[in-house]
PDB file of N, CA and C in Angstrom:
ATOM      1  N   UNK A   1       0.813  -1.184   0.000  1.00  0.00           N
ATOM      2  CA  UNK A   1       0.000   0.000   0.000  1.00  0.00           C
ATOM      3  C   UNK A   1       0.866   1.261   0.000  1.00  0.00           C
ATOM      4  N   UNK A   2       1.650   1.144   0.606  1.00  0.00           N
ATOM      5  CA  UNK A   2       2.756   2.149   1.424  1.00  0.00           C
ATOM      6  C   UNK A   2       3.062   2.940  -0.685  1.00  0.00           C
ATOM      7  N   UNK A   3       3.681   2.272  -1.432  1.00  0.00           N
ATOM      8  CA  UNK A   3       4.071   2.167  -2.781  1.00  0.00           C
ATOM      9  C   UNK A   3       3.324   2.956  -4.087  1.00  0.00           C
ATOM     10  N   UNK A   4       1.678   3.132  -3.291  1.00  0.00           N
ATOM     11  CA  UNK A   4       1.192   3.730  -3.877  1.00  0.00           C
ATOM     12  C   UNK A   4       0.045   4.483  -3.386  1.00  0.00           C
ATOM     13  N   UNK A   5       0.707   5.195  -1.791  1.00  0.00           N
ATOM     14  CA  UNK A   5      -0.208   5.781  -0.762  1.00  0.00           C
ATOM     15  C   UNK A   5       0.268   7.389  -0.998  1.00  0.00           C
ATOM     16  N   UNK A   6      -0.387   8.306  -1.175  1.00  0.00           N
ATOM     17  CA  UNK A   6       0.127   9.828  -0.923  1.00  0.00           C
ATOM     18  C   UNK A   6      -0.971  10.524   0.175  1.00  0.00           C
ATOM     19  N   UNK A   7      -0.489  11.003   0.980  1.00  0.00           N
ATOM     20  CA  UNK A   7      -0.993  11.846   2.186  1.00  0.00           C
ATOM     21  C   UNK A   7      -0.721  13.193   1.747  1.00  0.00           C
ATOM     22  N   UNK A   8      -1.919  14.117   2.186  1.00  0.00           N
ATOM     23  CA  UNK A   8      -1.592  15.403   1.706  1.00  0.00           C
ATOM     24  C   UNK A   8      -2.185  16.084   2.999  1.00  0.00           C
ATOM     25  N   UNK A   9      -1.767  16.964   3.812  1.00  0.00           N
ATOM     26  CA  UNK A   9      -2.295  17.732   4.951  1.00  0.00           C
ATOM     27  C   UNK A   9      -2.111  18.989   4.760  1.00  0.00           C
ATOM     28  N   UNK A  10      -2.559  19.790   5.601  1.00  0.00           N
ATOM     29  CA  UNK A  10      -2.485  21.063   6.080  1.00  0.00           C
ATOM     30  C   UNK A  10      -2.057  21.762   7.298  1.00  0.00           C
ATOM     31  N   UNK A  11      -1.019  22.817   7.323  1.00  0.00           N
ATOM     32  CA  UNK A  11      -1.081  23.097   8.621  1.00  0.00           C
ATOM     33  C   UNK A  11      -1.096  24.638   9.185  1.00  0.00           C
ATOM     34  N   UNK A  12      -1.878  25.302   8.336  1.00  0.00           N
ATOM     35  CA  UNK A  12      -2.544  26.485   8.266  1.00  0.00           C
ATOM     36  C   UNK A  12      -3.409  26.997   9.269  1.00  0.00           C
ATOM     37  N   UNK A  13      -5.059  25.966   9.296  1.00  0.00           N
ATOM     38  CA  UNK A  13      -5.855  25.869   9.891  1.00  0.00           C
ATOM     39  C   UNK A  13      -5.408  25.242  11.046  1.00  0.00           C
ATOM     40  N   UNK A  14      -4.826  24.079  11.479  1.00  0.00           N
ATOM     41  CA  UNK A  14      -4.540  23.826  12.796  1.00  0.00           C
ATOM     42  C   UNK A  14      -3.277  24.604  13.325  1.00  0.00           C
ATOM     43  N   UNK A  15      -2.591  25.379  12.825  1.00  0.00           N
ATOM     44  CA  UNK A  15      -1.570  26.204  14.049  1.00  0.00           C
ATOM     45  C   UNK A  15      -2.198  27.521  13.577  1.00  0.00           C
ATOM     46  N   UNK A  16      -2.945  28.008  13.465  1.00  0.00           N
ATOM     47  CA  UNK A  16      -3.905  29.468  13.184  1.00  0.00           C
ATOM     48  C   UNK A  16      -2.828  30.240  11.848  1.00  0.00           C
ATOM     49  N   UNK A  17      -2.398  29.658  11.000  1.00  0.00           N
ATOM     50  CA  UNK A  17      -1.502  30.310  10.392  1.00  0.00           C
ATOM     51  C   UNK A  17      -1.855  30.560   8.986  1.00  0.00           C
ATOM     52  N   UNK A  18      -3.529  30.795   9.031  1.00  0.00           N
ATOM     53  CA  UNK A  18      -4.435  30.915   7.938  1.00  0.00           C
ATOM     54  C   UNK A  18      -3.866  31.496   6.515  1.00  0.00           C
ATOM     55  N   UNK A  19      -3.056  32.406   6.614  1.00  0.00           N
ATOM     56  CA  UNK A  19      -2.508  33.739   5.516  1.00  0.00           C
ATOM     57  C   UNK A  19      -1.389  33.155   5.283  1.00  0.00           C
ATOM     58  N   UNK A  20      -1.023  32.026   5.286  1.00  0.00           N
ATOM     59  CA  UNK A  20       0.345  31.781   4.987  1.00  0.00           C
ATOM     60  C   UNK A  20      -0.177  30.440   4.120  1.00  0.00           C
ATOM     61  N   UNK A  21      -1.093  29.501   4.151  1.00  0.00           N
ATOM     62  CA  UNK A  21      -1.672  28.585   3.466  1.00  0.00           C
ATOM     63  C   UNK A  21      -0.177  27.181   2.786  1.00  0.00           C
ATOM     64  N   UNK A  22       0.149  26.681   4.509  1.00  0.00           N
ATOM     65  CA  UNK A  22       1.205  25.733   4.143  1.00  0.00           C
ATOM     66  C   UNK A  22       0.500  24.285   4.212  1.00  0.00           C
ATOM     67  N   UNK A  23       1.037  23.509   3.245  1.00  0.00           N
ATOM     68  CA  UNK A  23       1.060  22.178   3.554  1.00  0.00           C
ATOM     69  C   UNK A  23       2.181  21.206   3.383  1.00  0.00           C
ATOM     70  N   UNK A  24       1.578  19.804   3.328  1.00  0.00           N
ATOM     71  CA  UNK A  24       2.659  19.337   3.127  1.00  0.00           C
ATOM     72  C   UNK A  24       2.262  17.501   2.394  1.00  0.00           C
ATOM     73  N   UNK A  25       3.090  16.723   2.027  1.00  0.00           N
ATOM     74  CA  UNK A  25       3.444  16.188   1.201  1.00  0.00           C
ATOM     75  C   UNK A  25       3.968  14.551   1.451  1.00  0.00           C
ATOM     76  N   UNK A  26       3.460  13.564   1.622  1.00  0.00           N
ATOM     77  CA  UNK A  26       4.394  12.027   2.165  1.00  0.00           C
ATOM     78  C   UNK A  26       3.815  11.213   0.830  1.00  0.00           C
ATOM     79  N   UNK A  27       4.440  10.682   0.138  1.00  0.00           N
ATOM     80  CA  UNK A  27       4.518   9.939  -0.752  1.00  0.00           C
ATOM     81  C   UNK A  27       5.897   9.216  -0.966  1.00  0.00           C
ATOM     82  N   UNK A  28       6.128   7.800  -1.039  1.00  0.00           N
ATOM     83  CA  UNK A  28       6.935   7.092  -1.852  1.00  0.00           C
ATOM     84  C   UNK A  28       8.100   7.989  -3.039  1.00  0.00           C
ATOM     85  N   UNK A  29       8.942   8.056  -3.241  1.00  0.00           N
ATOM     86  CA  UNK A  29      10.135   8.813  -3.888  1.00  0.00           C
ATOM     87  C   UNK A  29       9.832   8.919  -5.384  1.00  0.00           C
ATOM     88  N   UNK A  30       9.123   7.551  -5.858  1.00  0.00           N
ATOM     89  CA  UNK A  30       9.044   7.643  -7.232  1.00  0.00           C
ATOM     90  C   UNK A  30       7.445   8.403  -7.844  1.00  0.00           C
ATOM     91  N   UNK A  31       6.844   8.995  -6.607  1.00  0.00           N
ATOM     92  CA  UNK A  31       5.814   9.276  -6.654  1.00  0.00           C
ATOM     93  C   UNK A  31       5.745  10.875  -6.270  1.00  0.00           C
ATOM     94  N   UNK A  32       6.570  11.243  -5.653  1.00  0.00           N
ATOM     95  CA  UNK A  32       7.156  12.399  -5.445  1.00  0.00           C
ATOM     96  C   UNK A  32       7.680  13.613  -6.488  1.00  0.00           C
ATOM     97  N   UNK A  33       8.577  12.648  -6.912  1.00  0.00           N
ATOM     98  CA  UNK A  33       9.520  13.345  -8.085  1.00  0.00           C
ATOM     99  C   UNK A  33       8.365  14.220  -9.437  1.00  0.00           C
ATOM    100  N   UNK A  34       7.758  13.742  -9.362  1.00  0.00           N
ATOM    101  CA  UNK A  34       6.650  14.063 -10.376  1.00  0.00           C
ATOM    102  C   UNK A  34       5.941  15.143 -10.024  1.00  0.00           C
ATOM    103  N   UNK A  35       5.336  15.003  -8.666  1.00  0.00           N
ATOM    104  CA  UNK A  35       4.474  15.611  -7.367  1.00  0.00           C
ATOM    105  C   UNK A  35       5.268  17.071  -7.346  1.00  0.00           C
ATOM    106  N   UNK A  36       6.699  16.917  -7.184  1.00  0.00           N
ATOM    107  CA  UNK A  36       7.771  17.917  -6.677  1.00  0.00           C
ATOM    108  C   UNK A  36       7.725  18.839  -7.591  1.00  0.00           C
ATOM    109  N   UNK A  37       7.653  18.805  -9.104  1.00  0.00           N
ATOM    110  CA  UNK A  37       8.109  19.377  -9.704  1.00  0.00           C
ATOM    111  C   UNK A  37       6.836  20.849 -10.411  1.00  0.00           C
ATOM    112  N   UNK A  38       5.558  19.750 -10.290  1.00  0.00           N
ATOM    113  CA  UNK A  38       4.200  20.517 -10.347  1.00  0.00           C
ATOM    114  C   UNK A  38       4.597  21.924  -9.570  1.00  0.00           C
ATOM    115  N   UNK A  39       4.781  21.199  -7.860  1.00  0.00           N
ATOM    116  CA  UNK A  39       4.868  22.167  -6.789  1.00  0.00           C
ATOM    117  C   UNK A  39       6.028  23.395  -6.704  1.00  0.00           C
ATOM    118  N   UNK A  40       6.963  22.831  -7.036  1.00  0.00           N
ATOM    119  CA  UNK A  40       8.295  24.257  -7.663  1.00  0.00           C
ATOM    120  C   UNK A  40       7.913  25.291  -8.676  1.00  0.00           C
ATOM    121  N   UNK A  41       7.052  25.062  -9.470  1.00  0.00           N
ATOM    122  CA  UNK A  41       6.837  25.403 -10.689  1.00  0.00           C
ATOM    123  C   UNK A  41       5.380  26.389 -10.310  1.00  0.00           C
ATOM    124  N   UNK A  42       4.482  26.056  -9.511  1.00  0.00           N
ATOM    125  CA  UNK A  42       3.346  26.704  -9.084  1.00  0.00           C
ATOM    126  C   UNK A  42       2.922  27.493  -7.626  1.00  0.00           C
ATOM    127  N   UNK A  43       3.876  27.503  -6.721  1.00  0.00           N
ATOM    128  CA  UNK A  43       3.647  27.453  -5.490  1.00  0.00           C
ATOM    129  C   UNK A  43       4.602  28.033  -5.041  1.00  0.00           C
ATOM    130  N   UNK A  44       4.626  28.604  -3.763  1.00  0.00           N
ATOM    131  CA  UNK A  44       5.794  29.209  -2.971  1.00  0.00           C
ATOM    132  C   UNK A  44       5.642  29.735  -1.125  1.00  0.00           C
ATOM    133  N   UNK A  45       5.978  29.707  -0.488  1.00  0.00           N
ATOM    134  CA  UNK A  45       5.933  30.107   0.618  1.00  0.00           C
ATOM    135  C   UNK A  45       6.760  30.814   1.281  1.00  0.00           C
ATOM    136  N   UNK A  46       6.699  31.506   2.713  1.00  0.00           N
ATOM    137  CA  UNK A  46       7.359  33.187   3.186  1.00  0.00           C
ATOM    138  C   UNK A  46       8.875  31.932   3.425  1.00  0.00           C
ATOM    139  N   UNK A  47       9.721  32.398   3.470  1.00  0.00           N
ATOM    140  CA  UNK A  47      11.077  31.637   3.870  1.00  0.00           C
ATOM    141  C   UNK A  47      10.903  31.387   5.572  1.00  0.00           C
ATOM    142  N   UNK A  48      10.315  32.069   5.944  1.00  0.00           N
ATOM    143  CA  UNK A  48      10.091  31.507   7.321  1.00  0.00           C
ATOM    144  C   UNK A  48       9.053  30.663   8.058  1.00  0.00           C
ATOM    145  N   UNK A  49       8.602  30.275   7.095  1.00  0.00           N
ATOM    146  CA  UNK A  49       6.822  29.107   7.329  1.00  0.00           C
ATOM    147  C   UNK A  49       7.603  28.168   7.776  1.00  0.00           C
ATOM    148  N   UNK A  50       8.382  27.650   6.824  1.00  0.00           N
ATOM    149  CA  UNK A  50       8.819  25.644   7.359  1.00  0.00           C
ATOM    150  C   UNK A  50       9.470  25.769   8.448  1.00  0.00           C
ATOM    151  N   UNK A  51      10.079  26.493   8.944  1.00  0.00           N
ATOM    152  CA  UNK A  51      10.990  26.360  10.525  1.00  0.00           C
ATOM    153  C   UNK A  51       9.902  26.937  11.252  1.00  0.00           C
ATOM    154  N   UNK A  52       8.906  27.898  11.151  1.00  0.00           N
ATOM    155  CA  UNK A  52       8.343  28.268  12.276  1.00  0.00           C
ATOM    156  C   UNK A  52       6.996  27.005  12.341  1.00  0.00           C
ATOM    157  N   UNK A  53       6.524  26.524  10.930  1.00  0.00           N
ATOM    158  CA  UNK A  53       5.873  25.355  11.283  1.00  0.00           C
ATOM    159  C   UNK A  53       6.757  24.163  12.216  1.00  0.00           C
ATOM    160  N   UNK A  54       7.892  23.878  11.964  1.00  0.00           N
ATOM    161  CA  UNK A  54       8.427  22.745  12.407  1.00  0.00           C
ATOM    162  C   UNK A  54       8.693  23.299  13.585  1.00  0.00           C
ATOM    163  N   UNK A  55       9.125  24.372  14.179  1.00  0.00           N
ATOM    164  CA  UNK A  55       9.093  24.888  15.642  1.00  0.00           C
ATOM    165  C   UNK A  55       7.563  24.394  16.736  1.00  0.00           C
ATOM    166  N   UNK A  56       6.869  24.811  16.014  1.00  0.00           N
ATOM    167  CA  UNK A  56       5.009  24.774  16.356  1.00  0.00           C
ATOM    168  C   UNK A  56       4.905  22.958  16.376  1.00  0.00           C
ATOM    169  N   UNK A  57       4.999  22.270  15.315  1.00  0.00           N
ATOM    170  CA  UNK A  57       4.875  21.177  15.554  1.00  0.00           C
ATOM    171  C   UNK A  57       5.800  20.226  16.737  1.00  0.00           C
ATOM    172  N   UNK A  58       6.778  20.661  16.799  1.00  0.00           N
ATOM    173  CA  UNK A  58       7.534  19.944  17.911  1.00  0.00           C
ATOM    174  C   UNK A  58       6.702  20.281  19.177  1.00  0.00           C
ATOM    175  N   UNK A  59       6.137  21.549  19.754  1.00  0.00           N
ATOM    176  CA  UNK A  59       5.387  21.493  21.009  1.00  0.00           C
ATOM    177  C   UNK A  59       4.509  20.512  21.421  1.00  0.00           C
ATOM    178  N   UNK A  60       3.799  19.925  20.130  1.00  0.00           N
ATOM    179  CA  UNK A  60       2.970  18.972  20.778  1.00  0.00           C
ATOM    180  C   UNK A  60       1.842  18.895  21.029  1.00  0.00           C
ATOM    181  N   UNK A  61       1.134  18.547  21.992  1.00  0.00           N
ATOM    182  CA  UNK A  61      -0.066  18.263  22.458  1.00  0.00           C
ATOM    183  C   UNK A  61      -0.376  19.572  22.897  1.00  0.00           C
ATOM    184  N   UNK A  62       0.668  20.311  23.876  1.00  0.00           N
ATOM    185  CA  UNK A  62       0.813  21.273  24.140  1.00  0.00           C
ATOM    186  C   UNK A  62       0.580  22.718  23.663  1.00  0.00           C
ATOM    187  N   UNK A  63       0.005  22.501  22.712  1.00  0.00           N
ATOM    188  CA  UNK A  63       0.199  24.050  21.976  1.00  0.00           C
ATOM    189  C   UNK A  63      -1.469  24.494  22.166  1.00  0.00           C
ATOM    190  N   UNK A  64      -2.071  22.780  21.785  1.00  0.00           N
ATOM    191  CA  UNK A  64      -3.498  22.803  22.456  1.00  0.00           C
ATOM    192  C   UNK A  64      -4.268  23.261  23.531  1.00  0.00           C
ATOM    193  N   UNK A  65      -4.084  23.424  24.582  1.00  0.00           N
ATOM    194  CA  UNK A  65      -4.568  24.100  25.433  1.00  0.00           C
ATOM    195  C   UNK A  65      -4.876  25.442  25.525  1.00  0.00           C
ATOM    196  N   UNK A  66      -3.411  25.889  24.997  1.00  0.00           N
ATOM    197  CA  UNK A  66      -3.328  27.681  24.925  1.00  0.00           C
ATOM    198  C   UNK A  66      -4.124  28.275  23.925  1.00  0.00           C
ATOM    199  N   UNK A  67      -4.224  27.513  22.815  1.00  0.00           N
ATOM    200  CA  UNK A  67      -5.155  27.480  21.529  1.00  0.00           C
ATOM    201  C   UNK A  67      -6.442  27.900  22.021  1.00  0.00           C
ATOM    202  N   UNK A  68      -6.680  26.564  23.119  1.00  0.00           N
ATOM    203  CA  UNK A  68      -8.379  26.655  23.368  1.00  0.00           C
ATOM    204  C   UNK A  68      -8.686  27.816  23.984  1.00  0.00           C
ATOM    205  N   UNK A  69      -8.271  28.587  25.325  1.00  0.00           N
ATOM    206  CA  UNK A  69      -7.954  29.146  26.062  1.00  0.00           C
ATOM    207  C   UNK A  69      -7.919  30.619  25.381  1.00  0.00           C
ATOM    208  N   UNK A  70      -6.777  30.450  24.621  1.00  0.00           N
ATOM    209  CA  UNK A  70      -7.219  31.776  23.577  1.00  0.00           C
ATOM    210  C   UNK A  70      -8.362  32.193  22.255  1.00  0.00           C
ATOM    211  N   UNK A  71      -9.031  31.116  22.338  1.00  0.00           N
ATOM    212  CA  UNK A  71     -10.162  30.607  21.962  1.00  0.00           C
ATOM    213  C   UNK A  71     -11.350  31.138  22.636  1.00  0.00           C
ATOM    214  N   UNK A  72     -11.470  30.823  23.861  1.00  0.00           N
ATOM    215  CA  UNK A  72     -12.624  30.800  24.613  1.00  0.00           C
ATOM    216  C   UNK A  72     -12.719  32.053  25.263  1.00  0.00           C
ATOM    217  N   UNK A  73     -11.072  33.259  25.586  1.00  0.00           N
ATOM    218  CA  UNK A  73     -11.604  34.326  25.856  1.00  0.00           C
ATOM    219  C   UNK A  73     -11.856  34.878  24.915  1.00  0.00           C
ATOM    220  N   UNK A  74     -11.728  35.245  23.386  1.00  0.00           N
ATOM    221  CA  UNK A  74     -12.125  35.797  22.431  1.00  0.00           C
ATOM    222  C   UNK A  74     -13.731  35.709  22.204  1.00  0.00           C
ATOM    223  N   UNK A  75     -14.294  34.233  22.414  1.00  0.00           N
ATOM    224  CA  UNK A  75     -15.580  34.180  22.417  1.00  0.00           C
ATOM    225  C   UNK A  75     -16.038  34.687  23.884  1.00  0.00           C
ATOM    226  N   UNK A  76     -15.485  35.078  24.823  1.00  0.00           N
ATOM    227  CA  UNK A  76     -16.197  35.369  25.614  1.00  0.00           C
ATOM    228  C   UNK A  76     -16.341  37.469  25.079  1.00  0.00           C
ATOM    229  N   UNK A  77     -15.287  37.603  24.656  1.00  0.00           N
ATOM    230  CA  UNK A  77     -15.362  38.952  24.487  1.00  0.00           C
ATOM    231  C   UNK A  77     -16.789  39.258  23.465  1.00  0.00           C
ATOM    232  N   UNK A  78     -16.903  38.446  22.269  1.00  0.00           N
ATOM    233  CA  UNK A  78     -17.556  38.354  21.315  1.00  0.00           C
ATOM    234  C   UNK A  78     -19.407  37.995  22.254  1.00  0.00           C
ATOM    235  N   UNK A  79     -19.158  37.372  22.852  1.00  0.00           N
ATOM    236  CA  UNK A  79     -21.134  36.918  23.354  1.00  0.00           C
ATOM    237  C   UNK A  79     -21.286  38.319  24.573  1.00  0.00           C
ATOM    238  N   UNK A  80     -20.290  38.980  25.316  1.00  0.00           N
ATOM    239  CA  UNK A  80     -20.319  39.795  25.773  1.00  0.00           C
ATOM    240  C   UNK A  80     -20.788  40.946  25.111  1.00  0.00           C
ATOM    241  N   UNK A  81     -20.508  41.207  24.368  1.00  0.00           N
ATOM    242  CA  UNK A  81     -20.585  42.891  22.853  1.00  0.00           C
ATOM    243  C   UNK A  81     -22.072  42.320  22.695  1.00  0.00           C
ATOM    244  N   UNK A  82     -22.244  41.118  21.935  1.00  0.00           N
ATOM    245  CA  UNK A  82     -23.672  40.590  21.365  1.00  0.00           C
ATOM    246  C   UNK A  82     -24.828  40.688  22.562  1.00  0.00           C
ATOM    247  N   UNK A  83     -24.375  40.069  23.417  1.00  0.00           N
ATOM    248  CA  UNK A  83     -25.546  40.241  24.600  1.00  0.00           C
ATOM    249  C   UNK A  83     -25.590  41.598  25.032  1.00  0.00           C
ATOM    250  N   UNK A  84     -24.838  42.473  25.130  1.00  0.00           N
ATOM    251  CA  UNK A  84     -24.733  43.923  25.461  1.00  0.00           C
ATOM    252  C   UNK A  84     -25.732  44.745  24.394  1.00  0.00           C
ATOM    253  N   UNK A  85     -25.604  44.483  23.096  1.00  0.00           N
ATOM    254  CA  UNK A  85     -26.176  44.732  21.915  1.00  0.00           C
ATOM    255  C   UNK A  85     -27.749  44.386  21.320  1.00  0.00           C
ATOM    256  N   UNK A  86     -28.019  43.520  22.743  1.00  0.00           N
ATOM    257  CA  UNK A  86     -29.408  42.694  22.611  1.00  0.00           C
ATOM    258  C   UNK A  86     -30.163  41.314  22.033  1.00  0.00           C
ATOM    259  N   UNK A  87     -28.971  41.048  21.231  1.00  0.00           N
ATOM    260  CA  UNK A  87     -28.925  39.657  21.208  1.00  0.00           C
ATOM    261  C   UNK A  87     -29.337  38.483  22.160  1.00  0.00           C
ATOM    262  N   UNK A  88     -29.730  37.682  22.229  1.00  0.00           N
ATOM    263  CA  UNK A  88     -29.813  36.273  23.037  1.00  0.00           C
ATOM    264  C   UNK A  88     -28.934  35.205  21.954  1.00  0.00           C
ATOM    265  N   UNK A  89     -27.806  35.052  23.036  1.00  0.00           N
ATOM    266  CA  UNK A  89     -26.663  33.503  22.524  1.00  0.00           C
ATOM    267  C   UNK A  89     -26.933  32.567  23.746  1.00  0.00           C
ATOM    268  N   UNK A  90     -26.784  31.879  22.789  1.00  0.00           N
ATOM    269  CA  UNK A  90     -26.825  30.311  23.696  1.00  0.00           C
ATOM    270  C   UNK A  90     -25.665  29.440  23.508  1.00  0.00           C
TER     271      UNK A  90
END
């Protein structure tokens, strides 16, 4: 399977790094080479995405929490304004 498996992800949306629109790429070598060349030819990213992605990904599980956290006071700021404004959120 492995021979003729390609994985394609994203990691934009999960480290909030929306405006920069990185992904990435696991395929077999002879499946690649082909893959690679599309991507040189059409595509490009800031010189500092792949180390600050690979920085972000080494944290871990860890990066999760602070995520949520900075998550949940933003929505609290946001149902605060709305309910102030007359809204009913649930």
């Amino acid at each position: 399977m492995y021979q003729r498996t390609i994985t394609i992800s994203g990691l934009s949306k999960t480290f909030s790094v929306t405006g920069w629109r990185l992904g990435y790429l696991i395929a077999p070598p002879h499946l690649t080479d082909a893959l690679r060349k599309v991507h040189d030819s059409s595509l490009s990213a800031p010189r500092s995405a792949p180390g600050s992605c690979r920085r972000r990904h080494r944290t871990g599980d860890a990066y999760y929490p602070e995520l949520r956290e900075m998550y949940a006071a933003k929505r609290a700021i946001l149902l605060d304004a709305l309910r102030a404004a007359g809204f009913a959120c649930h």
